[in-house]
C-alpha atoms as a PDB file:
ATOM      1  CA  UNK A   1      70.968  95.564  74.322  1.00  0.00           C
ATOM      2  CA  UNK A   2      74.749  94.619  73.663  1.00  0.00           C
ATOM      3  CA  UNK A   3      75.813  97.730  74.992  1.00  0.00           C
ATOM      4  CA  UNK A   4      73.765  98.418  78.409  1.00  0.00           C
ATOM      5  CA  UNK A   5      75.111  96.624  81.513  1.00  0.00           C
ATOM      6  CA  UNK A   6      73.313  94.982  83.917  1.00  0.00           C
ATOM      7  CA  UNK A   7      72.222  95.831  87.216  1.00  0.00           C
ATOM      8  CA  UNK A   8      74.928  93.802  88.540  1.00  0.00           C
ATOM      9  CA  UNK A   9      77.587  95.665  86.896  1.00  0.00           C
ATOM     10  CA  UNK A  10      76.447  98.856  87.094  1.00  0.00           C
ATOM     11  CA  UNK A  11      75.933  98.387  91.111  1.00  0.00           C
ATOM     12  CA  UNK A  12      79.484  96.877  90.999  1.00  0.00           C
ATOM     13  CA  UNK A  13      80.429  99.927  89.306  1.00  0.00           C
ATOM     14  CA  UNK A  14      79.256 102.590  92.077  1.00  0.00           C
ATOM     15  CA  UNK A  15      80.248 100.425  94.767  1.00  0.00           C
ATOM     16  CA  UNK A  16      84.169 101.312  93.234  1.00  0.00           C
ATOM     17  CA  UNK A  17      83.350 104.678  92.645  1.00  0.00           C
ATOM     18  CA  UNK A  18      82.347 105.265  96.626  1.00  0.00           C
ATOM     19  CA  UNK A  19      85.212 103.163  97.536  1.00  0.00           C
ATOM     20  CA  UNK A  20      87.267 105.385  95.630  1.00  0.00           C
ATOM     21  CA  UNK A  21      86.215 108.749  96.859  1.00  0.00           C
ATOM     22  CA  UNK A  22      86.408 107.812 100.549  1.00  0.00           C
ATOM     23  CA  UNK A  23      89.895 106.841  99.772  1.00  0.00           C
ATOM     24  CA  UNK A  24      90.123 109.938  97.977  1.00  0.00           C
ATOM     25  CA  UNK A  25      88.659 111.691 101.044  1.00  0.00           C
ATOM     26  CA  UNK A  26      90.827 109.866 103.818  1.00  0.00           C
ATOM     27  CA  UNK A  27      93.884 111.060 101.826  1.00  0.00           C
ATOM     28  CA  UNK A  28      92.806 114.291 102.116  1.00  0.00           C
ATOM     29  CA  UNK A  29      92.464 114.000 105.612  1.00  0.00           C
ATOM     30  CA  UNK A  30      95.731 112.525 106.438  1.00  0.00           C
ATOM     31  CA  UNK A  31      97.323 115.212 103.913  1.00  0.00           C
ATOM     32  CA  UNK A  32      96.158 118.058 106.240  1.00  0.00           C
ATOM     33  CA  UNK A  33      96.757 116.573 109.319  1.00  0.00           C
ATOM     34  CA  UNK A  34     100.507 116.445 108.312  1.00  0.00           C
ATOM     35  CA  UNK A  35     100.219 119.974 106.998  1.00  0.00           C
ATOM     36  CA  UNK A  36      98.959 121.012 110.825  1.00  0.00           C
ATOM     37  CA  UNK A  37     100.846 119.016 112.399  1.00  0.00           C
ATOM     38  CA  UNK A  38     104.426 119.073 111.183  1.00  0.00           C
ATOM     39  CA  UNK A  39     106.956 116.318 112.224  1.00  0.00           C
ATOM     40  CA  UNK A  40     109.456 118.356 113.930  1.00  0.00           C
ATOM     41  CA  UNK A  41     113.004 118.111 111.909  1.00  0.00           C
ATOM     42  CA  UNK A  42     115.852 116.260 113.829  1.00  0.00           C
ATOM     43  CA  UNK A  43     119.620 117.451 113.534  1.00  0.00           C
ATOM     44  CA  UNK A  44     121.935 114.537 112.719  1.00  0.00           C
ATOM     45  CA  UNK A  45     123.902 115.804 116.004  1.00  0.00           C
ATOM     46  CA  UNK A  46     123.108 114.057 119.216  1.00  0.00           C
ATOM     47  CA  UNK A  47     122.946 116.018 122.207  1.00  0.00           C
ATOM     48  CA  UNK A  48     124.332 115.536 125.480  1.00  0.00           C
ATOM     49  CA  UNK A  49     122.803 116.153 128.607  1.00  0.00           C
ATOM     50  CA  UNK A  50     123.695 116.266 131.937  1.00  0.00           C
ATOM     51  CA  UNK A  51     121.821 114.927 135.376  1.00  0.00           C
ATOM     52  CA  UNK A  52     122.410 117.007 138.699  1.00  0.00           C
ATOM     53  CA  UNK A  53     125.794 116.104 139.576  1.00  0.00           C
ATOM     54  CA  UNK A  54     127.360 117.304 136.421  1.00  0.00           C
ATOM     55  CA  UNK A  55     127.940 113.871 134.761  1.00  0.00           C
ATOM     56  CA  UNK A  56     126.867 113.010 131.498  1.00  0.00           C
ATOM     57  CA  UNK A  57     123.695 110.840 130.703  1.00  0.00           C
ATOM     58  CA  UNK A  58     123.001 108.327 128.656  1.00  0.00           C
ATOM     59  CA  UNK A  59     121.685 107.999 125.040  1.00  0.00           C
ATOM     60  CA  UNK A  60     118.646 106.178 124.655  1.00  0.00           C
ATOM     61  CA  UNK A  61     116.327 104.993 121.788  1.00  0.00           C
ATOM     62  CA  UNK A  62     114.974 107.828 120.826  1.00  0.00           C
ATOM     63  CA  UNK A  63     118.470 109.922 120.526  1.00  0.00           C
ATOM     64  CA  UNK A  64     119.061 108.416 117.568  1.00  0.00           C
END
């Protein structure tokens, strides 16, 4: 009986196993979410804009 594990273990065992395919499963998600949904590539070049009266506006957080 060296050999068989207990009934502790082997629920021990499949709790892991779940926990590891919903992982699995979650990063399968998120993996084709990004594949949809594509973060849009940003230009290292900042671009100016300019309000009504022809005058440049500032930068703000997000400009960079």
């Amino acid at each position: 009986m060296a050999g068989h594990p207990t009934a502790a273990k082997r629920q021990k065992e499949r709790a892991r196993q779940e926990k590891r395919a919903e992982k699995a499963q979650r990063k399968a998600q998120r993996k084709l979410g990004q594949e949809q949904n594509p973060r849009p590539e940003r230009s290292g070049d900042l671009t100016v804009t300019y309000n009504e009266e022809g005058q440049p506006e500032g930068f703000n957080f997000h400009d960079f």
